[in-house]
PDB file of N, CA and C in Angstrom:
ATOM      1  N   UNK A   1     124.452 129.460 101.557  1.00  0.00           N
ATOM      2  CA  UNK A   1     123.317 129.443 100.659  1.00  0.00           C
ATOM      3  C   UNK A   1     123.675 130.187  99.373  1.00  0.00           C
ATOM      4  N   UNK A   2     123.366 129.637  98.029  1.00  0.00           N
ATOM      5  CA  UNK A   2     123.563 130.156  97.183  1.00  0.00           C
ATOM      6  C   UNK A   2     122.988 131.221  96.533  1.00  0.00           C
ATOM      7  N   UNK A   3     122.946 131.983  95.853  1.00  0.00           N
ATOM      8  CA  UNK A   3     122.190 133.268  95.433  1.00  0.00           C
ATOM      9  C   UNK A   3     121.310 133.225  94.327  1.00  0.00           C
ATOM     10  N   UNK A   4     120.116 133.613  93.566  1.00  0.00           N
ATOM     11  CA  UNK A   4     119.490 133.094  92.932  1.00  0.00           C
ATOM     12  C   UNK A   4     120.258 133.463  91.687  1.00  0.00           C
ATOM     13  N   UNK A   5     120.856 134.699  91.561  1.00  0.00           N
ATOM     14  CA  UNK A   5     121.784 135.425  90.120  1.00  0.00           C
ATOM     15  C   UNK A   5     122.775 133.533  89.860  1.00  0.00           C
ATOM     16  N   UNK A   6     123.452 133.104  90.838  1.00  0.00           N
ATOM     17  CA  UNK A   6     124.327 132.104  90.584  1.00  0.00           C
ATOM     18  C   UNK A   6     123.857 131.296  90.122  1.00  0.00           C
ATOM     19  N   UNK A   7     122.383 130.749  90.641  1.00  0.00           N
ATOM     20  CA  UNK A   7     121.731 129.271  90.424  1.00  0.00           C
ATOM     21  C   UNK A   7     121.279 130.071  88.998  1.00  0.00           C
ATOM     22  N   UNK A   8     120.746 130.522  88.873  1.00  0.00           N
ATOM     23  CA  UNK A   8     120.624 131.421  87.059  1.00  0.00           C
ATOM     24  C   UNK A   8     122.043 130.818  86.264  1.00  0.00           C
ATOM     25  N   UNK A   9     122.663 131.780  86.333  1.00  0.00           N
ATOM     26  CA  UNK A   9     124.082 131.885  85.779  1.00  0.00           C
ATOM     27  C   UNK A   9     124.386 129.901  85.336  1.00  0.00           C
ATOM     28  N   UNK A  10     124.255 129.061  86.624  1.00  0.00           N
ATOM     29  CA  UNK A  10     124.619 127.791  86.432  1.00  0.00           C
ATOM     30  C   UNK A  10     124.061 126.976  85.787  1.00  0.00           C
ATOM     31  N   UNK A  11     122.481 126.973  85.706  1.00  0.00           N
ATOM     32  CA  UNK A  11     121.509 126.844  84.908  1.00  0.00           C
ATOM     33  C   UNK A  11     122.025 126.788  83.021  1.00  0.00           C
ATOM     34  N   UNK A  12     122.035 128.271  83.233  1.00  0.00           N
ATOM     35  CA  UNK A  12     122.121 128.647  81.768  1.00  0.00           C
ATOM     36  C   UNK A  12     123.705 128.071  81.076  1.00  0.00           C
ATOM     37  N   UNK A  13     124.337 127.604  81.771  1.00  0.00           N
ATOM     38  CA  UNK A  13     126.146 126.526  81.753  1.00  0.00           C
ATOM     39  C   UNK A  13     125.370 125.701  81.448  1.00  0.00           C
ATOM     40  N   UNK A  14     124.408 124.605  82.221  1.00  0.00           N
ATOM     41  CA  UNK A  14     124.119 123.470  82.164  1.00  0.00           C
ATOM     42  C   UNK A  14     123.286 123.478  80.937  1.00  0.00           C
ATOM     43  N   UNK A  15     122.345 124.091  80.716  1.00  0.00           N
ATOM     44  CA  UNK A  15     121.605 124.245  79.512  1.00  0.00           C
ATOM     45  C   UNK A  15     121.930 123.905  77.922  1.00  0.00           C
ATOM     46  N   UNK A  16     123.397 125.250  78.418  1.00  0.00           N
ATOM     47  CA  UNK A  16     124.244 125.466  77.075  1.00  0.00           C
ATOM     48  C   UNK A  16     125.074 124.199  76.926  1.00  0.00           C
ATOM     49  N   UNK A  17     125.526 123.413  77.769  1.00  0.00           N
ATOM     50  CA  UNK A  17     126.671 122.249  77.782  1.00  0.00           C
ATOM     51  C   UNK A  17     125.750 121.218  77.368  1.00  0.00           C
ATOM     52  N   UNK A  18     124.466 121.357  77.839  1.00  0.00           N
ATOM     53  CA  UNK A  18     123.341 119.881  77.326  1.00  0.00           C
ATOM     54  C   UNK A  18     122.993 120.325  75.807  1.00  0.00           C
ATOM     55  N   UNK A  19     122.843 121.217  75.177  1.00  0.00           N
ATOM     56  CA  UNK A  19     122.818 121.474  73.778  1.00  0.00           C
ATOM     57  C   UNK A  19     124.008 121.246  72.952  1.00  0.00           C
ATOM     58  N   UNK A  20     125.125 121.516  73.710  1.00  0.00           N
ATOM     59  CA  UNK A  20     126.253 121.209  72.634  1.00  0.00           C
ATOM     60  C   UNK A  20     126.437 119.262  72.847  1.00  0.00           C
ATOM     61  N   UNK A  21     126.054 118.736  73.965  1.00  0.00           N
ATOM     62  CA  UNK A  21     125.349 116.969  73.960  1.00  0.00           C
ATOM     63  C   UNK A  21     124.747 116.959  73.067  1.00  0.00           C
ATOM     64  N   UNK A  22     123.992 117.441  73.333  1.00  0.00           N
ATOM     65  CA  UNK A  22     122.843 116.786  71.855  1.00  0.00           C
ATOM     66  C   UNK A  22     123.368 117.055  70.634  1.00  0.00           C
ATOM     67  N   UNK A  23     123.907 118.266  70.712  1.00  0.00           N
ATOM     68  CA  UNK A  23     124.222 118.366  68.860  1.00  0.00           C
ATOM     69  C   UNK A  23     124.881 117.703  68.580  1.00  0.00           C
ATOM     70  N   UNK A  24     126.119 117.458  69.444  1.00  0.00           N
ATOM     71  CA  UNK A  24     127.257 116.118  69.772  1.00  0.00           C
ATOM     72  C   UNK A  24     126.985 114.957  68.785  1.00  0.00           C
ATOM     73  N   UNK A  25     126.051 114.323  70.092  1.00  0.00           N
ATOM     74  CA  UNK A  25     125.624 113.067  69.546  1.00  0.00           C
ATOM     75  C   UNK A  25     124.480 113.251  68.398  1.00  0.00           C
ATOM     76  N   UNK A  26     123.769 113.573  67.733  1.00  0.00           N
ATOM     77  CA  UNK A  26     123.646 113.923  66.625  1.00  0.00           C
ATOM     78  C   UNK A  26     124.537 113.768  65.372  1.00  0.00           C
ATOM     79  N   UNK A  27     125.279 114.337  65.293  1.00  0.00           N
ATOM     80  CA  UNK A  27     126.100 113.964  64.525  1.00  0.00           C
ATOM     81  C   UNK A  27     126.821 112.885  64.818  1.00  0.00           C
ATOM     82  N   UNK A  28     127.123 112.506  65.431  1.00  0.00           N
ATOM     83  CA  UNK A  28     127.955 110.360  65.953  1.00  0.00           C
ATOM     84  C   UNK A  28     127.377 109.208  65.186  1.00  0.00           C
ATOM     85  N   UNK A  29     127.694 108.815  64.988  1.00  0.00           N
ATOM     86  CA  UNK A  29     127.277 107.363  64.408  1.00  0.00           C
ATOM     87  C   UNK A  29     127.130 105.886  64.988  1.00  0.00           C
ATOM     88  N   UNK A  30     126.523 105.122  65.389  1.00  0.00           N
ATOM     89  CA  UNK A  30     126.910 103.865  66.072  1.00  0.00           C
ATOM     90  C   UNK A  30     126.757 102.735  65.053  1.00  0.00           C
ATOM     91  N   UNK A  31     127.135 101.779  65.057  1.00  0.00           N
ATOM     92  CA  UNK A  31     126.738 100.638  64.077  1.00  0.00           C
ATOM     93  C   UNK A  31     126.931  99.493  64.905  1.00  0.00           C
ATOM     94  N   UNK A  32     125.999  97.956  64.733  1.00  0.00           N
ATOM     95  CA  UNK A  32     126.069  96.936  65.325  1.00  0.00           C
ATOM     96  C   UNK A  32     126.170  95.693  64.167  1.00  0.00           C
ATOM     97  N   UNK A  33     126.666  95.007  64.334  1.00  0.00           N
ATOM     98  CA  UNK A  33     126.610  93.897  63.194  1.00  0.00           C
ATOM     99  C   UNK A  33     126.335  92.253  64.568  1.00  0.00           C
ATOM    100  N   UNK A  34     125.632  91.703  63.695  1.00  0.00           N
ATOM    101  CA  UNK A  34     125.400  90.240  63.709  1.00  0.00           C
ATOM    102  C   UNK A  34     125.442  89.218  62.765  1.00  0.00           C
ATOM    103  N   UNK A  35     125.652  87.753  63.272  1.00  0.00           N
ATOM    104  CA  UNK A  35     125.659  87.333  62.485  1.00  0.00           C
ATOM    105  C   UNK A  35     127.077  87.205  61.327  1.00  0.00           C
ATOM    106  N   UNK A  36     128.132  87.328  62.150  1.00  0.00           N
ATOM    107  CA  UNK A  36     129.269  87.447  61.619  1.00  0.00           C
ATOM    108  C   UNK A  36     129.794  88.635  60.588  1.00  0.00           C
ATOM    109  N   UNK A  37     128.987  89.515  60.542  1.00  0.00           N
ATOM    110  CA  UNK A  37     128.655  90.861  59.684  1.00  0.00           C
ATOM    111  C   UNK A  37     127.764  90.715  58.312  1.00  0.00           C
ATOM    112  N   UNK A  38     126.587  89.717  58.592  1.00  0.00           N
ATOM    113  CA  UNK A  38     125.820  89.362  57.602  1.00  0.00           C
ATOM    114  C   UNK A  38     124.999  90.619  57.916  1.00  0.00           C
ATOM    115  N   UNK A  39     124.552  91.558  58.840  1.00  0.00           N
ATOM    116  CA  UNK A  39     123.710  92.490  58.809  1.00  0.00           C
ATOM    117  C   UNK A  39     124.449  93.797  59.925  1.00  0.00           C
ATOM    118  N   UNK A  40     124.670  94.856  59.000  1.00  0.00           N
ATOM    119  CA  UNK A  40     124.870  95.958  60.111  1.00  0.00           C
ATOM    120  C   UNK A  40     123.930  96.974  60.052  1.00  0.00           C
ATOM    121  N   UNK A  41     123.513  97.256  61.526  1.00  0.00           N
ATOM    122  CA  UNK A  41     122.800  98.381  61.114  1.00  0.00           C
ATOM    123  C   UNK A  41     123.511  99.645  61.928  1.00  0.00           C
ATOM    124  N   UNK A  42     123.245 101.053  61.417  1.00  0.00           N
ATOM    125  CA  UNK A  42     123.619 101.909  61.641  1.00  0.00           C
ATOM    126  C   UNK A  42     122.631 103.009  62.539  1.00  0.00           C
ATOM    127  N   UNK A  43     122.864 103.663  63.825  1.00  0.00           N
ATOM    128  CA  UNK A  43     121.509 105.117  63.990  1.00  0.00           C
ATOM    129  C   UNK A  43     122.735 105.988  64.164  1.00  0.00           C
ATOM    130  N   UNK A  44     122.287 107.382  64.652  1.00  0.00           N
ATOM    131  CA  UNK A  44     122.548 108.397  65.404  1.00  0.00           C
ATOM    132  C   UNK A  44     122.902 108.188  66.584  1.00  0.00           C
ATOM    133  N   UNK A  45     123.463 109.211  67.336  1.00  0.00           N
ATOM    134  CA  UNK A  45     123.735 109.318  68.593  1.00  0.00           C
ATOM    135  C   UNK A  45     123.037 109.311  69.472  1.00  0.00           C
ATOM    136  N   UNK A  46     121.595 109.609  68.522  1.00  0.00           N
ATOM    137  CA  UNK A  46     120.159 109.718  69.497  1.00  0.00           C
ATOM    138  C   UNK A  46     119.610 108.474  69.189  1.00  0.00           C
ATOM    139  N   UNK A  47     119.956 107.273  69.034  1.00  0.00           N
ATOM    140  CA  UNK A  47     119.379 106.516  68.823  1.00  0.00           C
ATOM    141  C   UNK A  47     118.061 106.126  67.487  1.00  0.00           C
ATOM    142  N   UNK A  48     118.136 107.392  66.631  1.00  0.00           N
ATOM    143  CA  UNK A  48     117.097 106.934  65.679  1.00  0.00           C
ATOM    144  C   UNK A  48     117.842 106.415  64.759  1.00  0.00           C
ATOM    145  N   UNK A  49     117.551 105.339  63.841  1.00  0.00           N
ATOM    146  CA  UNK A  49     117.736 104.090  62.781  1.00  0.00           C
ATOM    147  C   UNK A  49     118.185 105.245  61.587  1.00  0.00           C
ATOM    148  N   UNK A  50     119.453 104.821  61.095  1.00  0.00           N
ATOM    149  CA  UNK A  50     120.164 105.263  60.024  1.00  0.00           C
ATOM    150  C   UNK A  50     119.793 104.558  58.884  1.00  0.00           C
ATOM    151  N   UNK A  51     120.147 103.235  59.224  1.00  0.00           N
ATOM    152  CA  UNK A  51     120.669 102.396  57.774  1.00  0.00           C
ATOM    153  C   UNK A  51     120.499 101.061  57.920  1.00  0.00           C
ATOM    154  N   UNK A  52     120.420  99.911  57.517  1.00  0.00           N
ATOM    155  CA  UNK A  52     120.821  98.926  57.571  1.00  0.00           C
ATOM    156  C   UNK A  52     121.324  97.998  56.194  1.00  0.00           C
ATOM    157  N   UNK A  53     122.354  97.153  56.762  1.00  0.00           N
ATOM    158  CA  UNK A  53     123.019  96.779  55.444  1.00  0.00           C
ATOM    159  C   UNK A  53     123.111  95.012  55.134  1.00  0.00           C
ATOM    160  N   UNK A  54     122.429  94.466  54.349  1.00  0.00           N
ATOM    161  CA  UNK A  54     122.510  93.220  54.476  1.00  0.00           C
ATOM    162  C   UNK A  54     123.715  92.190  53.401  1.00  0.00           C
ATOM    163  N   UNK A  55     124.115  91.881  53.841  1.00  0.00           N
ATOM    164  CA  UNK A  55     125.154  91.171  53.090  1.00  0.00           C
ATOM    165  C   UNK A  55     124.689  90.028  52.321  1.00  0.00           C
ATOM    166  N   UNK A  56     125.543  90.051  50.734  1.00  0.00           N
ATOM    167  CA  UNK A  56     124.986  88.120  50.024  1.00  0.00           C
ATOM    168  C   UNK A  56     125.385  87.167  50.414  1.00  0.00           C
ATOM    169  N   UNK A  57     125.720  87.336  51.644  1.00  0.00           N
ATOM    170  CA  UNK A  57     125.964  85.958  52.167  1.00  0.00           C
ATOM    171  C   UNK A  57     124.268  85.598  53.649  1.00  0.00           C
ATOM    172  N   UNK A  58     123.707  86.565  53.364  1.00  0.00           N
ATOM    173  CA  UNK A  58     122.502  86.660  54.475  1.00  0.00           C
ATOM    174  C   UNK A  58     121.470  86.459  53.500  1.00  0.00           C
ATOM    175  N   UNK A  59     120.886  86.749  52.253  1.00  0.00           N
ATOM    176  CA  UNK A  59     120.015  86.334  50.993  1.00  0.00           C
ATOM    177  C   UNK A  59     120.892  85.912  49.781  1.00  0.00           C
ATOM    178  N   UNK A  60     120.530  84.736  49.274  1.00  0.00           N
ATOM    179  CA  UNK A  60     120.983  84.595  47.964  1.00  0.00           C
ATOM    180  C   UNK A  60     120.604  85.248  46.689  1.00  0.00           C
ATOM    181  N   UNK A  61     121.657  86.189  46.581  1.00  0.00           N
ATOM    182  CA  UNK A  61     120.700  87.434  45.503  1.00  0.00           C
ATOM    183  C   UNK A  61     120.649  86.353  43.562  1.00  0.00           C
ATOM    184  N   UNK A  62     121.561  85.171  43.500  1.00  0.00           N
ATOM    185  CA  UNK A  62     121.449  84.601  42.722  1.00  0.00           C
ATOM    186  C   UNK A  62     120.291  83.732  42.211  1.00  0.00           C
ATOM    187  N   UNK A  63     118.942  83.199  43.744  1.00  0.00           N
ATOM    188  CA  UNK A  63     117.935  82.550  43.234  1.00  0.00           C
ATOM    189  C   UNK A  63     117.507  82.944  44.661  1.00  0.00           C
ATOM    190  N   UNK A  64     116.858  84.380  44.503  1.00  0.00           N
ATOM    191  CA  UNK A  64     115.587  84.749  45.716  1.00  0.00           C
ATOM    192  C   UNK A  64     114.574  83.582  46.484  1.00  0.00           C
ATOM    193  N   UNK A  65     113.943  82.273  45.490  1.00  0.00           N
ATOM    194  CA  UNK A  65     113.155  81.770  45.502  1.00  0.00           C
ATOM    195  C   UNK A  65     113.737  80.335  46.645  1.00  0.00           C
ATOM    196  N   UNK A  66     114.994  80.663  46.641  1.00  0.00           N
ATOM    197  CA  UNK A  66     115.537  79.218  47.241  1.00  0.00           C
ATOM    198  C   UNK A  66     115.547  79.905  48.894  1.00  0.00           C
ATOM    199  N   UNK A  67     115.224  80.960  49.530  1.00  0.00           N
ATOM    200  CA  UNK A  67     115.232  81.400  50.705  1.00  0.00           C
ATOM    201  C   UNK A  67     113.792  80.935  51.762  1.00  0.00           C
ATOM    202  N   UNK A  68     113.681  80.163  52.042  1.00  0.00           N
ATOM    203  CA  UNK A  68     112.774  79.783  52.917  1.00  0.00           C
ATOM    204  C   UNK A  68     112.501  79.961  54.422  1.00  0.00           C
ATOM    205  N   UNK A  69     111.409  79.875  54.803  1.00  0.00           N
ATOM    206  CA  UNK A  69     110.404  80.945  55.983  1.00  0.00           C
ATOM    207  C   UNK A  69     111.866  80.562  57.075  1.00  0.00           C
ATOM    208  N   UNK A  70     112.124  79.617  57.297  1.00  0.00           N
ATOM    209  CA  UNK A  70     113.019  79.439  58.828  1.00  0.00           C
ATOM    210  C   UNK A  70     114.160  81.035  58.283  1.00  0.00           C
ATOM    211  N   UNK A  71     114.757  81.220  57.204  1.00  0.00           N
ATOM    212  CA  UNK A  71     115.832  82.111  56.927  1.00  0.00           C
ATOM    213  C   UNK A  71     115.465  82.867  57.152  1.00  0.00           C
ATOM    214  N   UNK A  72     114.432  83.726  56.630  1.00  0.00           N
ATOM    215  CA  UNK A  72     113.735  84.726  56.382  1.00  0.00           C
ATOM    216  C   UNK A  72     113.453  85.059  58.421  1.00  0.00           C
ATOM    217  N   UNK A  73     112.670  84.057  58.949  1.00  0.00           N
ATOM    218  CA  UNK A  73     112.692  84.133  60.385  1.00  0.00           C
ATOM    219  C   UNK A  73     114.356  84.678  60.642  1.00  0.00           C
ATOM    220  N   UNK A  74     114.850  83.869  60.610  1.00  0.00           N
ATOM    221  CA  UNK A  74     116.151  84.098  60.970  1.00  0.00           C
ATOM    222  C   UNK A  74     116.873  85.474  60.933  1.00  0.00           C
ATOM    223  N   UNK A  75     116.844  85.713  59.420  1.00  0.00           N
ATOM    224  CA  UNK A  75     117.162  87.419  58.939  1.00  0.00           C
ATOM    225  C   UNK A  75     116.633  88.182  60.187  1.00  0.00           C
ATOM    226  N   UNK A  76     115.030  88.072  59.960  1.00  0.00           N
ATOM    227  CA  UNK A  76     114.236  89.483  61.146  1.00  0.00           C
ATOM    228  C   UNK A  76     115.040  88.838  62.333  1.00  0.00           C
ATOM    229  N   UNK A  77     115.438  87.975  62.965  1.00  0.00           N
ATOM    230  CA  UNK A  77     115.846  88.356  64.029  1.00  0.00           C
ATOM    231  C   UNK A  77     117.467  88.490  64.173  1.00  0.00           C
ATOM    232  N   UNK A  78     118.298  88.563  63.511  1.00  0.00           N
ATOM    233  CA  UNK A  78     119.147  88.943  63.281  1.00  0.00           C
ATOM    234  C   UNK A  78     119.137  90.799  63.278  1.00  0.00           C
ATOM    235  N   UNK A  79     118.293  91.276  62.541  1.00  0.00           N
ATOM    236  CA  UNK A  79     118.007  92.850  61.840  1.00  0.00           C
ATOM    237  C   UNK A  79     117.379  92.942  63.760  1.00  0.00           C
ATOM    238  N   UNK A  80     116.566  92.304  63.982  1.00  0.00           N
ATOM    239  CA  UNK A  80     116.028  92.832  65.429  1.00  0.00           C
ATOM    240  C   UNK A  80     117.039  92.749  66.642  1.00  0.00           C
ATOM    241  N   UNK A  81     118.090  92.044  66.571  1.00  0.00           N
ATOM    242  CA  UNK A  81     119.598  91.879  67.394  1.00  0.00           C
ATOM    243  C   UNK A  81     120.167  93.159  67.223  1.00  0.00           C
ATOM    244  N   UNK A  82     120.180  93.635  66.499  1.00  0.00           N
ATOM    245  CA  UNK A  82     121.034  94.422  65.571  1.00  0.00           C
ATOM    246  C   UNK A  82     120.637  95.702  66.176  1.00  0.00           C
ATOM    247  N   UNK A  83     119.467  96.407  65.941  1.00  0.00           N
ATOM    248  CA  UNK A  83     118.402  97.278  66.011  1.00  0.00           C
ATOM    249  C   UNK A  83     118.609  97.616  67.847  1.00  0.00           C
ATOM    250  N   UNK A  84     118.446  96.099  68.322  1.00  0.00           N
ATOM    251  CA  UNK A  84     118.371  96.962  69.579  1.00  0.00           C
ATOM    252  C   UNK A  84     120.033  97.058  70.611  1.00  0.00           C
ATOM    253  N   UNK A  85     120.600  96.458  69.989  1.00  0.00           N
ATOM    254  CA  UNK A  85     122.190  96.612  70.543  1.00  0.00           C
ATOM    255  C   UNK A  85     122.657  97.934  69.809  1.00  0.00           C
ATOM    256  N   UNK A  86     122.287  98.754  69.168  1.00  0.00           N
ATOM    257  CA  UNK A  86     122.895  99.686  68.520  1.00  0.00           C
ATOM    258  C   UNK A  86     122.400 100.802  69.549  1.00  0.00           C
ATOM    259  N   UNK A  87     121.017 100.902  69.572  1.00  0.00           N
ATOM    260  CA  UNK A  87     119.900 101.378  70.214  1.00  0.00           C
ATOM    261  C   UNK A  87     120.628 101.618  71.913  1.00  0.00           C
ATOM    262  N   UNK A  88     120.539 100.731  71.922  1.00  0.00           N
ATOM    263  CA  UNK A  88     121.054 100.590  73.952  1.00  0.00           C
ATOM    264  C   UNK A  88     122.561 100.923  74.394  1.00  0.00           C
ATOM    265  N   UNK A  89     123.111 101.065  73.156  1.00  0.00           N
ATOM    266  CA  UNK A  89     124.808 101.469  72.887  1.00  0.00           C
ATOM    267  C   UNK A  89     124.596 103.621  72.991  1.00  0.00           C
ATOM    268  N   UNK A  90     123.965 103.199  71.984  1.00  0.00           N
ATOM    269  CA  UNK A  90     123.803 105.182  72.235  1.00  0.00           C
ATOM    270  C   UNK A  90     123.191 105.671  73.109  1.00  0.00           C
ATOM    271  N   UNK A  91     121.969 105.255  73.252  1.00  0.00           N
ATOM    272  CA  UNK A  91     121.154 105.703  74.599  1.00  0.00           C
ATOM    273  C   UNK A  91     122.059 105.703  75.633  1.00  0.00           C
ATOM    274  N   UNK A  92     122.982 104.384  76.389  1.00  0.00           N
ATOM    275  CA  UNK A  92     123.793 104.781  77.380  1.00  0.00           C
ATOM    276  C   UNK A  92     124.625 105.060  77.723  1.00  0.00           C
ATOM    277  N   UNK A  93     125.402 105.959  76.387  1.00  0.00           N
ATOM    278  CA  UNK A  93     126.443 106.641  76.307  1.00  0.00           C
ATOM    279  C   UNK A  93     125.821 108.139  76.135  1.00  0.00           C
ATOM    280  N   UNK A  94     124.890 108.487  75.559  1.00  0.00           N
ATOM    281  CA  UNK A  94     124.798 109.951  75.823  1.00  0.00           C
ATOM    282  C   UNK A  94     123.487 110.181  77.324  1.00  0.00           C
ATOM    283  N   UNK A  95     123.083 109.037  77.741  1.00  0.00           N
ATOM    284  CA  UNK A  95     122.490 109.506  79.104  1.00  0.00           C
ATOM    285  C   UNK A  95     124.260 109.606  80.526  1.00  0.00           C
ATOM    286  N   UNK A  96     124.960 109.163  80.007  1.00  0.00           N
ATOM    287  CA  UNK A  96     126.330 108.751  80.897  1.00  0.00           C
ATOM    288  C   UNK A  96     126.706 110.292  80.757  1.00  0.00           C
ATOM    289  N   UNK A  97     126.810 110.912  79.645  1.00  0.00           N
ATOM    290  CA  UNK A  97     127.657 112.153  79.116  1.00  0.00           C
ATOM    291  C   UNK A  97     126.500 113.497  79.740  1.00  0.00           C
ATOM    292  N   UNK A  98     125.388 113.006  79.259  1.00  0.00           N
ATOM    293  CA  UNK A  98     124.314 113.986  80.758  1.00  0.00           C
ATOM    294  C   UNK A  98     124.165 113.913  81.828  1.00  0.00           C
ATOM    295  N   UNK A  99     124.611 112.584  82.334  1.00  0.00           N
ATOM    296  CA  UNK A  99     124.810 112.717  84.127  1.00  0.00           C
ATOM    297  C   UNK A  99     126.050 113.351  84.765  1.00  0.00           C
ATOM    298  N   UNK A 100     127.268 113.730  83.512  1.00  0.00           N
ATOM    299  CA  UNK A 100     128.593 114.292  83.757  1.00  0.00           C
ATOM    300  C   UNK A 100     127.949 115.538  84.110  1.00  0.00           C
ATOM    301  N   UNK A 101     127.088 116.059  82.827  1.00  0.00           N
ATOM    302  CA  UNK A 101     126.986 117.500  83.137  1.00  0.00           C
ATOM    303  C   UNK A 101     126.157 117.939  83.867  1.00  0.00           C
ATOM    304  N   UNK A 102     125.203 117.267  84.104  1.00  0.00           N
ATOM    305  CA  UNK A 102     124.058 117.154  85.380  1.00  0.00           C
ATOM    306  C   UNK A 102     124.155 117.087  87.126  1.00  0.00           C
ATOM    307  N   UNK A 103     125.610 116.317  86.943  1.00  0.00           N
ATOM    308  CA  UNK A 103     125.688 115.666  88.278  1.00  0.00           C
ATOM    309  C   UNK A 103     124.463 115.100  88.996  1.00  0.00           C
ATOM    310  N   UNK A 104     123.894 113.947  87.599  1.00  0.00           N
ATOM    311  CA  UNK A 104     123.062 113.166  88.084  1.00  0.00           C
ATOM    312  C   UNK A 104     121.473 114.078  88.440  1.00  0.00           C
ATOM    313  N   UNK A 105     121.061 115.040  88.180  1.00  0.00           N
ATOM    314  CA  UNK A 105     120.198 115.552  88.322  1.00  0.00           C
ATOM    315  C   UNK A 105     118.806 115.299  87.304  1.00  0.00           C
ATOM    316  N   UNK A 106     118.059 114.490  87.113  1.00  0.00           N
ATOM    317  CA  UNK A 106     116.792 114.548  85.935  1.00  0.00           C
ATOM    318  C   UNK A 106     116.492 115.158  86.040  1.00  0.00           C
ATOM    319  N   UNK A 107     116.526 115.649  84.588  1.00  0.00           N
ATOM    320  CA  UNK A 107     115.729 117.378  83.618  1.00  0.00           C
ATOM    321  C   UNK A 107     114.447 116.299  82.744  1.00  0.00           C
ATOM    322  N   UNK A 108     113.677 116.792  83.142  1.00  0.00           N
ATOM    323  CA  UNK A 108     112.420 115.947  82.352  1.00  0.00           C
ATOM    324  C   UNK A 108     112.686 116.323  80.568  1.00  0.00           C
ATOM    325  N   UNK A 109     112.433 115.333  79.545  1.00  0.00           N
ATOM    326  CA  UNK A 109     112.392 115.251  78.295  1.00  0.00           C
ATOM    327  C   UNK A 109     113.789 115.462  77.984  1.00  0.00           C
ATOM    328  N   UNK A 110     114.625 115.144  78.264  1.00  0.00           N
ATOM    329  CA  UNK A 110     116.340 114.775  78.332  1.00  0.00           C
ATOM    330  C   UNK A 110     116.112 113.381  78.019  1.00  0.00           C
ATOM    331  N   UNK A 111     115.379 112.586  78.429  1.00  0.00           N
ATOM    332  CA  UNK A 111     115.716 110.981  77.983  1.00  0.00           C
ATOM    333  C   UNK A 111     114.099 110.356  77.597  1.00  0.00           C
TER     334      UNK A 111
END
């Protein structure tokens, strides 16, 4: 049986190792492109939305007016491809890097 000073002591390892995770991924970058790299978008490690970048080959910046509703459809779901493959890329790489240090244990408001 373990001692409560230890389960303390291990605690405060796990704590400190899940903060230097987060700050980690925080600073990381992910990016997803679709669409042959007509749209990339960029978040964090935590998954919140950086950037997104649309290319002139995805709007014709020469005559705006010639872009019609099917494209325009098209674009949002391209930007919405984009959005959530970037999204599901970080999320399950830094929940993977907390189950290392966890050994699989859920800490509530970790994910």
């Amino acid at each position: 049986m373990m001692n409560f000073a230890n389960m303390m002591k291990q605690a405060q390892e796990m704590q400190k190792k899940l903060q230097e995770v987060q700050k980690e991924f925080a600073s990381k970058e992910y990016s997803a492109e679709t669409g042959n790299g007509a749209v990339k978008v960029t978040c964090d490690g935590q998954g919140r939305f950086k950037s997104i970048k649309i290319g002139a080959e995805a709007i014709n910046p020469e005559n705006p007016s010639s872009v019609d509703v099917e494209t325009l459809e098209t674009l949002e779901d391209l930007i919405s491809t984009a959005l959530a493959q970037v999204t599901k890329q970080s999320k399950q790489e830094f929940e993977t890097k907390v189950k290392q240090i966890t050994g699989g244990i859920h800490i509530p408001g970790l994910f």
